[in-house]
Protein backbone atom coordinates (compact mmCIF):
# COMPACT_ATOMS: atom_id res chain seq x y z
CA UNK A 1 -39.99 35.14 14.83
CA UNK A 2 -38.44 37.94 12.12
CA UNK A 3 -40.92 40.46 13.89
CA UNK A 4 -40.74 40.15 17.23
CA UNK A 5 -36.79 39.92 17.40
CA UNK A 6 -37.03 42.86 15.01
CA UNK A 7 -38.94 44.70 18.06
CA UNK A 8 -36.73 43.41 20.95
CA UNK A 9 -33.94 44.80 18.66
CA UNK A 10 -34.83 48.19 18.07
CA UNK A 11 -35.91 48.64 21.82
CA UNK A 12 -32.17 46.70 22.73
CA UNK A 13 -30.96 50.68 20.20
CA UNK A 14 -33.08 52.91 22.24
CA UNK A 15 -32.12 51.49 26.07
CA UNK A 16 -28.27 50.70 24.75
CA UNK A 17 -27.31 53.81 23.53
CA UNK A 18 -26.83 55.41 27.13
CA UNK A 19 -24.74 52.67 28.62
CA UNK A 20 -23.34 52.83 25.05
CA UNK A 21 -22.06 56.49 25.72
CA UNK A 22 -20.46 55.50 29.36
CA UNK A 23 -18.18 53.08 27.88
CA UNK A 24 -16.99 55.19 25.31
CA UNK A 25 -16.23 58.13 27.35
CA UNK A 26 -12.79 59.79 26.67
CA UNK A 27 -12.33 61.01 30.30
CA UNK A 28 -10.06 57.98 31.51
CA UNK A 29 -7.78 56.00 29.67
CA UNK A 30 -8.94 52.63 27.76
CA UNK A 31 -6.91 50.42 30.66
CA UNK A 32 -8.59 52.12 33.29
CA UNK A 33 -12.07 52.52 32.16
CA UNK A 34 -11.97 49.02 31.76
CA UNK A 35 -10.46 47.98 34.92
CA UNK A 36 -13.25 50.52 36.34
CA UNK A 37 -15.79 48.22 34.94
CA UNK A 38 -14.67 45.04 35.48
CA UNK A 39 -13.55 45.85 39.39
CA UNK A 40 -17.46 45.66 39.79
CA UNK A 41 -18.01 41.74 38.85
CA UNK A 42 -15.31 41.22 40.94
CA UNK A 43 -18.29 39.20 43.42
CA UNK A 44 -19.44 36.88 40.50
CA UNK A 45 -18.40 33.87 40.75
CA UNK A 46 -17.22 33.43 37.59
CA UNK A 47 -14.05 35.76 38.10
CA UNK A 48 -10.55 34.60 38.59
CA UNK A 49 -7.70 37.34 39.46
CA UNK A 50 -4.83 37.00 37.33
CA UNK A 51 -1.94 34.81 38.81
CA UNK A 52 0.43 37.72 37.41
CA UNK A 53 -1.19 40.77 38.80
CA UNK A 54 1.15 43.25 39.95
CA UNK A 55 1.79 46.73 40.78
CA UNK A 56 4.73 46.39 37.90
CA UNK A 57 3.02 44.39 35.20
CA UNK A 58 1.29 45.43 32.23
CA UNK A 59 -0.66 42.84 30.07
CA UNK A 60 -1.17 43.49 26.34
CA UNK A 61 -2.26 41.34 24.12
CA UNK A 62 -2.04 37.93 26.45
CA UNK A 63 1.63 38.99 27.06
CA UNK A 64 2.52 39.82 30.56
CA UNK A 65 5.08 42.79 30.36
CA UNK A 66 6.94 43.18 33.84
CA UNK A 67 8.92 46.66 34.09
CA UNK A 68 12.09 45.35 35.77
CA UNK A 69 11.92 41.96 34.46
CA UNK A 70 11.86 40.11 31.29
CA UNK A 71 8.32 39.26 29.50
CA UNK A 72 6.83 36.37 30.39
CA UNK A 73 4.12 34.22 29.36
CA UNK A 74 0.51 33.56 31.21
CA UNK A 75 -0.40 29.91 30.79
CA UNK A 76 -2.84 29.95 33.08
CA UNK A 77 -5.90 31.41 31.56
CA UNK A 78 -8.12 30.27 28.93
CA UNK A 79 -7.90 32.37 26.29
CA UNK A 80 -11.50 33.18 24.35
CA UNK A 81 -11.44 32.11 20.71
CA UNK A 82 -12.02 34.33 17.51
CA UNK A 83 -13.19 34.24 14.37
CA UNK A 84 -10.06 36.03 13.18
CA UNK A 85 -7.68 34.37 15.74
CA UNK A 86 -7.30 37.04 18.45
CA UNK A 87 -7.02 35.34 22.08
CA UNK A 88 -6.37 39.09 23.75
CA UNK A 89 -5.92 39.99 27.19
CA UNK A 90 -6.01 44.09 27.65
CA UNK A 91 -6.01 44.11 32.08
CA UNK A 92 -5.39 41.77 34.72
CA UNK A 93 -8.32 42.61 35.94
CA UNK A 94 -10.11 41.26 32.87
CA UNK A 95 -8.90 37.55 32.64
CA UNK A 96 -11.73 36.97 30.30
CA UNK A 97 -10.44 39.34 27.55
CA UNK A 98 -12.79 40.62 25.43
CA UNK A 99 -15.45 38.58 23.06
CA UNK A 100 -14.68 39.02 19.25
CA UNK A 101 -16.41 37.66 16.29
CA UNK A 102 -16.88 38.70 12.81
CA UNK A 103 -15.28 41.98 13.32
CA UNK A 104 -16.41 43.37 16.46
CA UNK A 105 -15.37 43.01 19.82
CA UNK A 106 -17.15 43.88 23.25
CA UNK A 107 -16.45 43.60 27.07
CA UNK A 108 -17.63 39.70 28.78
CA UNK A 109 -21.08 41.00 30.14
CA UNK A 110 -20.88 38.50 32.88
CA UNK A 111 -23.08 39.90 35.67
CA UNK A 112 -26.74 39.25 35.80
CA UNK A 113 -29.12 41.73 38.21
CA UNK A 114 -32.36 39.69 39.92
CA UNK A 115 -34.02 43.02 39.35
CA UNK A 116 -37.14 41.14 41.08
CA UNK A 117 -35.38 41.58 44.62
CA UNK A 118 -34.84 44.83 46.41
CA UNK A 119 -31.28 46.48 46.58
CA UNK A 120 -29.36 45.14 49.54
CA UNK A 121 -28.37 48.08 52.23
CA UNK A 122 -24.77 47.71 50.91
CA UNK A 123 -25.57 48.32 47.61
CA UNK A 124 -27.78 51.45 48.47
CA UNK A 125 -24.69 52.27 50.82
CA UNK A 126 -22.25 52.30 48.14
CA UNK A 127 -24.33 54.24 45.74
CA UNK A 128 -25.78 51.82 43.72
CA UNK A 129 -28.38 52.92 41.25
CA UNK A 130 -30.65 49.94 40.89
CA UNK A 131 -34.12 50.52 41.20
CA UNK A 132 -36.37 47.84 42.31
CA UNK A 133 -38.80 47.29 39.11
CA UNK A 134 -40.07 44.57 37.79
CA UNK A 135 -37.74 42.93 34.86
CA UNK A 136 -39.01 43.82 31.51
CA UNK A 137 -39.08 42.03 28.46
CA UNK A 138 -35.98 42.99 27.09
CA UNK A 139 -34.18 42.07 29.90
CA UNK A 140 -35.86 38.38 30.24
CA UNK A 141 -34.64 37.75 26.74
CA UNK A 142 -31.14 38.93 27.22
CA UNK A 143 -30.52 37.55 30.45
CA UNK A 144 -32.05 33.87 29.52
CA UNK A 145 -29.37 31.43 27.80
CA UNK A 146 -31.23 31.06 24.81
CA UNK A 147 -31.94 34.91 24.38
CA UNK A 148 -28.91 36.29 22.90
CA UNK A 149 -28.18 33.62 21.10
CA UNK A 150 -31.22 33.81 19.43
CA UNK A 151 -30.34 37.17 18.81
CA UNK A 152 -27.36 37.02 17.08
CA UNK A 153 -28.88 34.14 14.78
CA UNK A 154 -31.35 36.55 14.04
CA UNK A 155 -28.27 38.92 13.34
CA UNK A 156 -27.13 36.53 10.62
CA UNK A 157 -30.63 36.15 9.22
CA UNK A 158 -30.42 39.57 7.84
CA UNK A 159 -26.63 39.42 6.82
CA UNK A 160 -28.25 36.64 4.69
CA UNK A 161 -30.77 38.86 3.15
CA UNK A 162 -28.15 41.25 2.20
CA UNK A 163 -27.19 39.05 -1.05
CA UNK A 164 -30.31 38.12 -2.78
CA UNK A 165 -31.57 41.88 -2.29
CA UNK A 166 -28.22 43.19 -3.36
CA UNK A 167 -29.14 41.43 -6.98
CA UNK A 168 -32.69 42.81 -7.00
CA UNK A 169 -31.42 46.20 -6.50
CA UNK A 170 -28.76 45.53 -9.01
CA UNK A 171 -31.62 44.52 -11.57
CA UNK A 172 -33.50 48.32 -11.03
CA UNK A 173 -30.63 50.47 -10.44
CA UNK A 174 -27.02 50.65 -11.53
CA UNK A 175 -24.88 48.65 -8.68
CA UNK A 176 -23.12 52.50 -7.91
CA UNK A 177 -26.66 53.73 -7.21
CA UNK A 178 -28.05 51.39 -4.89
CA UNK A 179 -24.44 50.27 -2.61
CA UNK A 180 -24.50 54.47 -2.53
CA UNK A 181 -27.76 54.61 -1.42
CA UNK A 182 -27.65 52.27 0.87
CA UNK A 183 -24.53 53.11 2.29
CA UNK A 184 -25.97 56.61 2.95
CA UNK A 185 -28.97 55.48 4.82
CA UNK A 186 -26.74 53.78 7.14
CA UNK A 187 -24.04 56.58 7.62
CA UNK A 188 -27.18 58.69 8.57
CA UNK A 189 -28.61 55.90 11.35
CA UNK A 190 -25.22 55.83 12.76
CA UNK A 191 -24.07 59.58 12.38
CA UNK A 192 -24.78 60.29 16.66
CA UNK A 193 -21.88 58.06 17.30
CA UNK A 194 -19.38 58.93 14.97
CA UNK A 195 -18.56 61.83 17.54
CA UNK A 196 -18.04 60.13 20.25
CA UNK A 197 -15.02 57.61 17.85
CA UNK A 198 -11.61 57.94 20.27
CA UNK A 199 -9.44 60.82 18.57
CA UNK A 200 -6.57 58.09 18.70
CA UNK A 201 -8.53 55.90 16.38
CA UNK A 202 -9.71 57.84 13.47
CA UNK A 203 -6.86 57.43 11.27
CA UNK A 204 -7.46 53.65 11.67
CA UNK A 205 -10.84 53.94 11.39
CA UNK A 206 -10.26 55.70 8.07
CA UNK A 207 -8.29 53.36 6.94
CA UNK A 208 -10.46 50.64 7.77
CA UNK A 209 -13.34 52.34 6.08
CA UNK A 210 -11.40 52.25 2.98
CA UNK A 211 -11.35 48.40 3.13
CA UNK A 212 -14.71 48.13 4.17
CA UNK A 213 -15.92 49.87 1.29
CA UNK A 214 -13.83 47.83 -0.79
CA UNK A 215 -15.78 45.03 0.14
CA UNK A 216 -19.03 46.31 -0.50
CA UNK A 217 -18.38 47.49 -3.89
CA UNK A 218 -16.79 44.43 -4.97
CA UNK A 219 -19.84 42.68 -3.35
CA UNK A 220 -22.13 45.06 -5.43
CA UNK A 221 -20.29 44.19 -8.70
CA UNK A 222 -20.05 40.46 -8.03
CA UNK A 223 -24.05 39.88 -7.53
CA UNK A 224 -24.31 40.94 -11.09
CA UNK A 225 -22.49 38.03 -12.75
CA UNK A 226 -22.67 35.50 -10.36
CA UNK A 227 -25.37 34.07 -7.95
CA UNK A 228 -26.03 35.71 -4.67
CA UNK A 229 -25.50 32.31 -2.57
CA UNK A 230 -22.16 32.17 -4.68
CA UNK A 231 -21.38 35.51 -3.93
CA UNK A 232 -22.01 34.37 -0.20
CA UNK A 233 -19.91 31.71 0.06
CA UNK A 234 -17.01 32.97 -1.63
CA UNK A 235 -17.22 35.87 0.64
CA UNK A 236 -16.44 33.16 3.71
CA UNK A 237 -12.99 33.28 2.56
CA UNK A 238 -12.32 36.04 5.17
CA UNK A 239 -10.99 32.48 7.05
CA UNK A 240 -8.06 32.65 4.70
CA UNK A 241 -7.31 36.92 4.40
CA UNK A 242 -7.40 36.87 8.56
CA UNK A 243 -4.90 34.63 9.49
CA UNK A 244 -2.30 35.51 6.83
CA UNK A 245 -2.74 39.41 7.86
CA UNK A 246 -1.68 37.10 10.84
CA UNK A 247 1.62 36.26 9.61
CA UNK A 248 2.36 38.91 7.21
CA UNK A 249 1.44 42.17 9.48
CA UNK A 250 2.06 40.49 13.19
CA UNK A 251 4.67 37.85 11.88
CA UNK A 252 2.36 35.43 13.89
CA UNK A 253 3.88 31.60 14.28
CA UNK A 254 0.42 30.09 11.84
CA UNK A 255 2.07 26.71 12.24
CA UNK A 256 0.32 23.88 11.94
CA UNK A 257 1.28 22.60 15.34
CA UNK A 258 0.72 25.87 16.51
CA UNK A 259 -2.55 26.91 14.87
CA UNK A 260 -4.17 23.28 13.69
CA UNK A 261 -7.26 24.65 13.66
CA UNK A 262 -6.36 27.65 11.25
CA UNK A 263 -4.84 24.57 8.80
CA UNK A 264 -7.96 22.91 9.03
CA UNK A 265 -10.31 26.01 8.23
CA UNK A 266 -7.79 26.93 5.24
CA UNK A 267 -8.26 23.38 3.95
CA UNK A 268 -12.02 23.07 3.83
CA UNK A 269 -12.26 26.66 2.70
CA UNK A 270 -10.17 26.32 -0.48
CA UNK A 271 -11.16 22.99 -1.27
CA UNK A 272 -15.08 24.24 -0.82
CA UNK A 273 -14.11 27.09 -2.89
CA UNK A 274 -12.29 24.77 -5.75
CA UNK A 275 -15.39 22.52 -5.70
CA UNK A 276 -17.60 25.37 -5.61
CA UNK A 277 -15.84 27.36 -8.83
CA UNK A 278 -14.33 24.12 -10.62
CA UNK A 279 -16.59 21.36 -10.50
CA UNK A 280 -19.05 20.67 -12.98
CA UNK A 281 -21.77 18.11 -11.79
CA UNK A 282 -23.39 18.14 -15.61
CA UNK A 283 -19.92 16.90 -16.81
CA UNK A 284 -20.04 18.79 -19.85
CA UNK A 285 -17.24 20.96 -19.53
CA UNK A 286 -14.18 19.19 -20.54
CA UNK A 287 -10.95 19.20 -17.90
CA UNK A 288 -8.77 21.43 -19.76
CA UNK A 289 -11.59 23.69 -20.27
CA UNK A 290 -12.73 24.28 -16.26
CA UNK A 291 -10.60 27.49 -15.59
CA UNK A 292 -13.00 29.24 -17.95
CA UNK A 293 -16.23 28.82 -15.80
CA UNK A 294 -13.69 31.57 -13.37
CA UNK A 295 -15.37 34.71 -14.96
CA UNK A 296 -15.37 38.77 -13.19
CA UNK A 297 -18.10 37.95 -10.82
CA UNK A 298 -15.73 35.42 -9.12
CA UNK A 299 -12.87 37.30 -8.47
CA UNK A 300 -15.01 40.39 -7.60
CA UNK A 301 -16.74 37.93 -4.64
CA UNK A 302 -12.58 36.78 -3.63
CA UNK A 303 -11.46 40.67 -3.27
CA UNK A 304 -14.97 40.75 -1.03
CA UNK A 305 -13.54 38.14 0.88
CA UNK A 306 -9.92 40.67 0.74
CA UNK A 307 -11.89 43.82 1.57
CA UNK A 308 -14.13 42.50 4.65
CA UNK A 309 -11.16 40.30 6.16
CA UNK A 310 -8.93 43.08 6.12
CA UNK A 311 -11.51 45.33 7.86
CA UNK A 312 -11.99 42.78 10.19
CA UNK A 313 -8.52 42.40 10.95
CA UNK A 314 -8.39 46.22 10.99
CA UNK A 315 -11.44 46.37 13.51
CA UNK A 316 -10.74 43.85 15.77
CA UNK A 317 -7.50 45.19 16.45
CA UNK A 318 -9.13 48.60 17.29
CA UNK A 319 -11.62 47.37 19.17
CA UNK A 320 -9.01 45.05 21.36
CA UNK A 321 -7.30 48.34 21.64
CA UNK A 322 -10.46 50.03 22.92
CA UNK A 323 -13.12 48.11 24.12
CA UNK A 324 -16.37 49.56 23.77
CA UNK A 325 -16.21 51.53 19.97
CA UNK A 326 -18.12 48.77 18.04
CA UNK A 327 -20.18 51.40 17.15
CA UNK A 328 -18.65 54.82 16.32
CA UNK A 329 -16.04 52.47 14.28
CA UNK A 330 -18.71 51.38 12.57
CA UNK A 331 -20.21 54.44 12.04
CA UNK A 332 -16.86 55.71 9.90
CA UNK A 333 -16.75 52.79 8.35
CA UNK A 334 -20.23 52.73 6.48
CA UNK A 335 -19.43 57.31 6.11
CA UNK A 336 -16.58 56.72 3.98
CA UNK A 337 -18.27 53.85 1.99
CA UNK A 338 -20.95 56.14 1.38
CA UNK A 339 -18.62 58.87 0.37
CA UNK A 340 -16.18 56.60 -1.57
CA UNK A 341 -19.72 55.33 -3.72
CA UNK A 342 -20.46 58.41 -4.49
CA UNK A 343 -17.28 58.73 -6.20
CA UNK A 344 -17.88 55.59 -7.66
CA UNK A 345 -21.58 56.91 -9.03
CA UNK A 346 -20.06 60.03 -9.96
CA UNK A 347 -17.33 57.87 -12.23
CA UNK A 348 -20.00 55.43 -13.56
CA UNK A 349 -21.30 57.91 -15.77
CA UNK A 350 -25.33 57.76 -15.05
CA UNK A 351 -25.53 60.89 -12.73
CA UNK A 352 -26.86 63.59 -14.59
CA UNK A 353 -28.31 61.76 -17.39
CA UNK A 354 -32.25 61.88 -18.63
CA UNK A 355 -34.01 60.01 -16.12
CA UNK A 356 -31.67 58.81 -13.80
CA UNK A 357 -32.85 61.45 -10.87
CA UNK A 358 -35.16 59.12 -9.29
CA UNK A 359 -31.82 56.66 -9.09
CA UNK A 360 -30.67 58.94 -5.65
CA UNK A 361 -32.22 59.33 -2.09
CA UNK A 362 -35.26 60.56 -2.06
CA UNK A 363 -36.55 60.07 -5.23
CA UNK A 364 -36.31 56.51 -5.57
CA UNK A 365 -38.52 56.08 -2.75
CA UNK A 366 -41.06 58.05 -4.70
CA UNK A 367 -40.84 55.99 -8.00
CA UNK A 368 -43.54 53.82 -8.77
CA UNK A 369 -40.74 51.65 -11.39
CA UNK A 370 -38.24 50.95 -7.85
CA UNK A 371 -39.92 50.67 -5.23
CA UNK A 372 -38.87 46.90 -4.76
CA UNK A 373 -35.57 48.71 -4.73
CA UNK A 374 -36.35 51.68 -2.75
CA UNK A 375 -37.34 49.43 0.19
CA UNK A 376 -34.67 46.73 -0.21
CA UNK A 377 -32.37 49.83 0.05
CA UNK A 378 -34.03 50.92 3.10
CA UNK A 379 -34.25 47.27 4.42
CA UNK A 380 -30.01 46.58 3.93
CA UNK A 381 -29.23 50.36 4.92
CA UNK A 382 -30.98 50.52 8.06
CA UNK A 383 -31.70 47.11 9.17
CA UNK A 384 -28.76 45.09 8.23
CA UNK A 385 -25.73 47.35 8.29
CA UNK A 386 -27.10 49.85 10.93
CA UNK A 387 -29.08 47.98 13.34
CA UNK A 388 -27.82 44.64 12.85
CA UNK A 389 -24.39 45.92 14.36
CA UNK A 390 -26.06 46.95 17.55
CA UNK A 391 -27.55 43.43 17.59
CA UNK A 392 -24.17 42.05 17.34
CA UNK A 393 -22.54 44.62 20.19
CA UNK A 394 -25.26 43.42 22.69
CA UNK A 395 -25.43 39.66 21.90
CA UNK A 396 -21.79 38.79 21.32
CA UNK A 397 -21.09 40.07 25.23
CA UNK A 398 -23.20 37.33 26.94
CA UNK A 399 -21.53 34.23 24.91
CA UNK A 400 -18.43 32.91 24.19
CA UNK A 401 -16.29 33.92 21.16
CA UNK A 402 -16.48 30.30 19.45
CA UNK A 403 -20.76 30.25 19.84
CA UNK A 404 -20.85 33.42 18.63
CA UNK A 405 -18.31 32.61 15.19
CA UNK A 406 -20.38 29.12 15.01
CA UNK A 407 -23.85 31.06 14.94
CA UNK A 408 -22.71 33.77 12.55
CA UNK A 409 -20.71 30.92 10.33
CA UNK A 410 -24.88 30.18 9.23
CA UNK A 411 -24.78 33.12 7.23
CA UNK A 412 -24.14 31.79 3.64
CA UNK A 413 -26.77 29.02 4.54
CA UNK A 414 -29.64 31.82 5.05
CA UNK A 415 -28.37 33.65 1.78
CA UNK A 416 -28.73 30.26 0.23
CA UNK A 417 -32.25 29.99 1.13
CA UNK A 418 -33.61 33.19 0.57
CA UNK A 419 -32.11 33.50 -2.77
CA UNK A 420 -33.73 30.31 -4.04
CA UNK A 421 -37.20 31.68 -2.46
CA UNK A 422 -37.27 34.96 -3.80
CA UNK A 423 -34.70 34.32 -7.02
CA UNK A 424 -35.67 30.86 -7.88
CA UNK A 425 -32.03 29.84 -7.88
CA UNK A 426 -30.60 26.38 -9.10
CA UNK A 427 -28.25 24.53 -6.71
CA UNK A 428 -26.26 21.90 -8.76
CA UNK A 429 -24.14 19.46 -6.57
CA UNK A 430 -20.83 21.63 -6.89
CA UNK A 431 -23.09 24.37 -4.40
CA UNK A 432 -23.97 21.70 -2.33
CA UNK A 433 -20.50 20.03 -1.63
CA UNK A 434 -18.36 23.49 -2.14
CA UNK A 435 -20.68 25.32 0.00
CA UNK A 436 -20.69 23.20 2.63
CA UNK A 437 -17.26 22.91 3.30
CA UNK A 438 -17.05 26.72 3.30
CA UNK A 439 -19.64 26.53 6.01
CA UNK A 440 -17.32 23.75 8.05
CA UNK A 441 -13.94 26.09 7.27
CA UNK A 442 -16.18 29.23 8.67
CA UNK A 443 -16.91 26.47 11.90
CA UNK A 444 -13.25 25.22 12.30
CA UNK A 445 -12.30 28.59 13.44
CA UNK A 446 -13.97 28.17 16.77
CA UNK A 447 -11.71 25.20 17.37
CA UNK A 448 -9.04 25.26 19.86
CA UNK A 449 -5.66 24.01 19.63
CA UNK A 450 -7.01 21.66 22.88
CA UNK A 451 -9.20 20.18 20.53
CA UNK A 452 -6.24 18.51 18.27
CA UNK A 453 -3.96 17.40 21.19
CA UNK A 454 -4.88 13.81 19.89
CA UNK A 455 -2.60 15.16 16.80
CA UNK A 456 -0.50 17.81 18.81
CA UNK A 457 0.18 16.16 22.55
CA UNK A 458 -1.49 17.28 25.57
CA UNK A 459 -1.65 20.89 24.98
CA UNK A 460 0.42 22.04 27.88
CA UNK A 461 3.18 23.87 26.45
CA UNK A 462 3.10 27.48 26.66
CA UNK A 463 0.34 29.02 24.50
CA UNK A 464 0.61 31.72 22.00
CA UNK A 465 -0.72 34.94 22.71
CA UNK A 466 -2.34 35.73 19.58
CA UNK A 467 -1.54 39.57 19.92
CA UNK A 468 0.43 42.05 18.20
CA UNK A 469 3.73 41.41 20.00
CA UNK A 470 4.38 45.17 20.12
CA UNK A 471 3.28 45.89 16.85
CA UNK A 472 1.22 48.07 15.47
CA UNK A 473 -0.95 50.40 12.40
CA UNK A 474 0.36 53.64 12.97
């Protein structure tokens, strides 16, 4: 299974970067180049006009902004979930919104092409490029209904590898060394798009990069006290940083009859998380004497959990901004990791000592002593940072936000298992219980407020938008 989605995936890089490079061209504005897009699924039958489109109106952010009148609210449409709590609308031609989860955020990709049939005359008449070919592989898989979300499983099968191989490579090579390394291997895999990053963005970008490396570091640093499925699970706390970015940066109404199922994720999470650091199953650590199991390693995995959420809050908000920049974003992001590590190496002391040259790129991959290193390096640089966003960017735009955030919630599970196959790791019951109510705070995000009205009435009153309300990161 690992090697033939591996091969669908890196064929999805090679035929997506062209359409890739359409969407992100600079020559129209984001609002029209996606209204440009979307006016041609205006035939599937899928797609609703929006009951407020008007010549006056501009919708941002699920609000409907009317130039002579007041702003009013759209009730009418079904707003996509997130796993950070964005229900965004950015045209009326795009009642849909756009699909987000785990940081990235693409246009619906609602149309499927029966490129078994001929063109019709109309759609040779209007200039329509189809071809008639056979379908080939790649397109099968994507188009089926288990395809991409078999792909984005697959996606969080590596994010699970990340962890265990993070601690082998901390074992051969300082933790500055390797999260360098590794984040220069990506930045090189996903240098072509950094150029093609909307000019408006890059100071954002930047900024997010900052956070993002933030979380790797911390991530790096945490895998050498602590255990790598430990390091996982406290890193699902992004459930908690999101939604009070929420409140603090978009003074969001997080209610609990507002937001029920953000209450119930915040719940599980820190009670998974007290379990997970507090509980002793042996029962040899007395009561007064729990707080000292909290060592470095755990509050190096918590500002993780702080680093990646606010990237993700960061992103998302780009992305929502500009559709279609999942990569080149990304592409800053892992260049000033790579540029902040070096720092980092460079204040860690071991550069220029005896016999730490074969600790950089190339000559670790040349050094008998790391090559378990050298290729778990390679293996979390190219395949799971680089690659495994494209995987994302092409899955996540033929599901549903809440799939998507309940298939990628399976990560710590897969870090779980591979570190007790290749590490051997011990699970006492406090990993168990803590873990899996992590796992259920990571699901409870795909909930909708619809899905408590038991609790909270009917439902009917007049949603919340979930956007910025005018704000913004300038």
């Amino acid at each position: 299974m690992l090697r033939s989605s591996a091969l669908i995936a890196i064929g999805l890089l090679a035929r997506g970067c062209k359409s890739f490079s359409l969407k992100s061209s600079s020559t129209t504005t984001p609002l029209q180049r996606i209204s440009s897009l979307h006016n041609n699924h205006n035939h599937h039958p899928n797609h609703r006009h929006h009951p407020n489109n008007n010549s006056n109106a501009i919708i941002l952010h699920g609000t409907v902004t009317n130039t002579e009148t007041e702003t009013t609210q759209d009730t009418n449409v079904d707003a996509p979930s997130s796993v950070v709590f964005y229900d965004d609308y950015l045209d009326p031609d795009i009642p849909t919104g756009v699909v987000c989860a785990r940081g990235v955020c693409v246009l619906p990709d609602d149309e499927e092409i029966d490129w078994s049939k001929p063109p019709s005359y109309a759609d040779t008449a209007a200039g329509t490029t189809l071809q008639q070919k056979e379908q080939s592989i790649t397109d099968k898989f994507l188009s089926s209904y288990l395809g991409p979300r078999l792909l984005l499983a697959f996606a969080s099968i590596l994010y699970g590898t990340n962890f265990p191989l993070g601690a082998i490579m901390n074992e051969a090579l300082p933790p500055s060394a390797a999260t360098s390394a590794r984040m220069l291997m990506a930045s090189l895999a996903l240098s072509p798009f950094l150029f093609k990053l909307e000019g408006k963005l890059a100071p954002k970008a930047l900024l997010c990069g900052c956070f993002t490396a933030l979380g790797y570091i911390t991530q790096s640093l945490s895998l050498v006290d602590i255990s790598p499925a430990k390091v996982s699970f406290l890193g699902a706390a992004v459930v908690l940083v999101c939604p009070t970015l929420e409140v603090i940066v978009n003074k969001k109404d997080m209610s609990i009859n507002k937001q029920p199922q953000t209450w119930l994720a915040a719940t599980l999470c820190l009670v998974g998380v007290g379990i997970l650091e507090l509980y002793d199953p042996t029962g040899a650590t007395a009561i007064g004497d729990v707080f000292s199991q909290v060592g470095r390693g755990d509050f190096l995995a918590i500002l993780q959990a702080i680093g990646f959420g606010t990237s993700f809050f960061l992103t998302e908000r780009m992305m929502t901004e500009v559709p279609g920049q999942a990569l080149p974003i990304t592409a800053v992001q892992v260049s000033v990791s790579a540029f902040l590590c070096m720092i980092w190496s460079f204040m860690d002391g071991w550069v220029g000592t005896d016999g730490a040259e074969a600790y950089g790129l190339p000559a670790m991959l040349f050094e008998p002593t790391l090559q378990t290193a050298a290729l778990a390096v390679l293996w979390t640089g190219l395949g799971t940072t680089a690659l495994n966003r494209f995987i994302e960017t092409t899955a996540l735009g033929k599901m549903k936000s809440a799939e998507a955030s309940v298939i990628l919630a399976t990560e710590p599970l897969w870090a779980s298992l591979f570190a007790a196959l290749w590490l051997k790791s011990d699970f006492g019951a406090n990993d168990y219980i803590g873990g899996a109510l992590i796992v259920g705070a990571c699901l409870a995000t795909a909930l909708k407020r619809e899905d408590f009205k038991m609790f909270f009435g009917d439902g009917d009153e007049e949603r919340d938008s979930g956007g910025v309300n005018g704000g913004s990161f300038e």
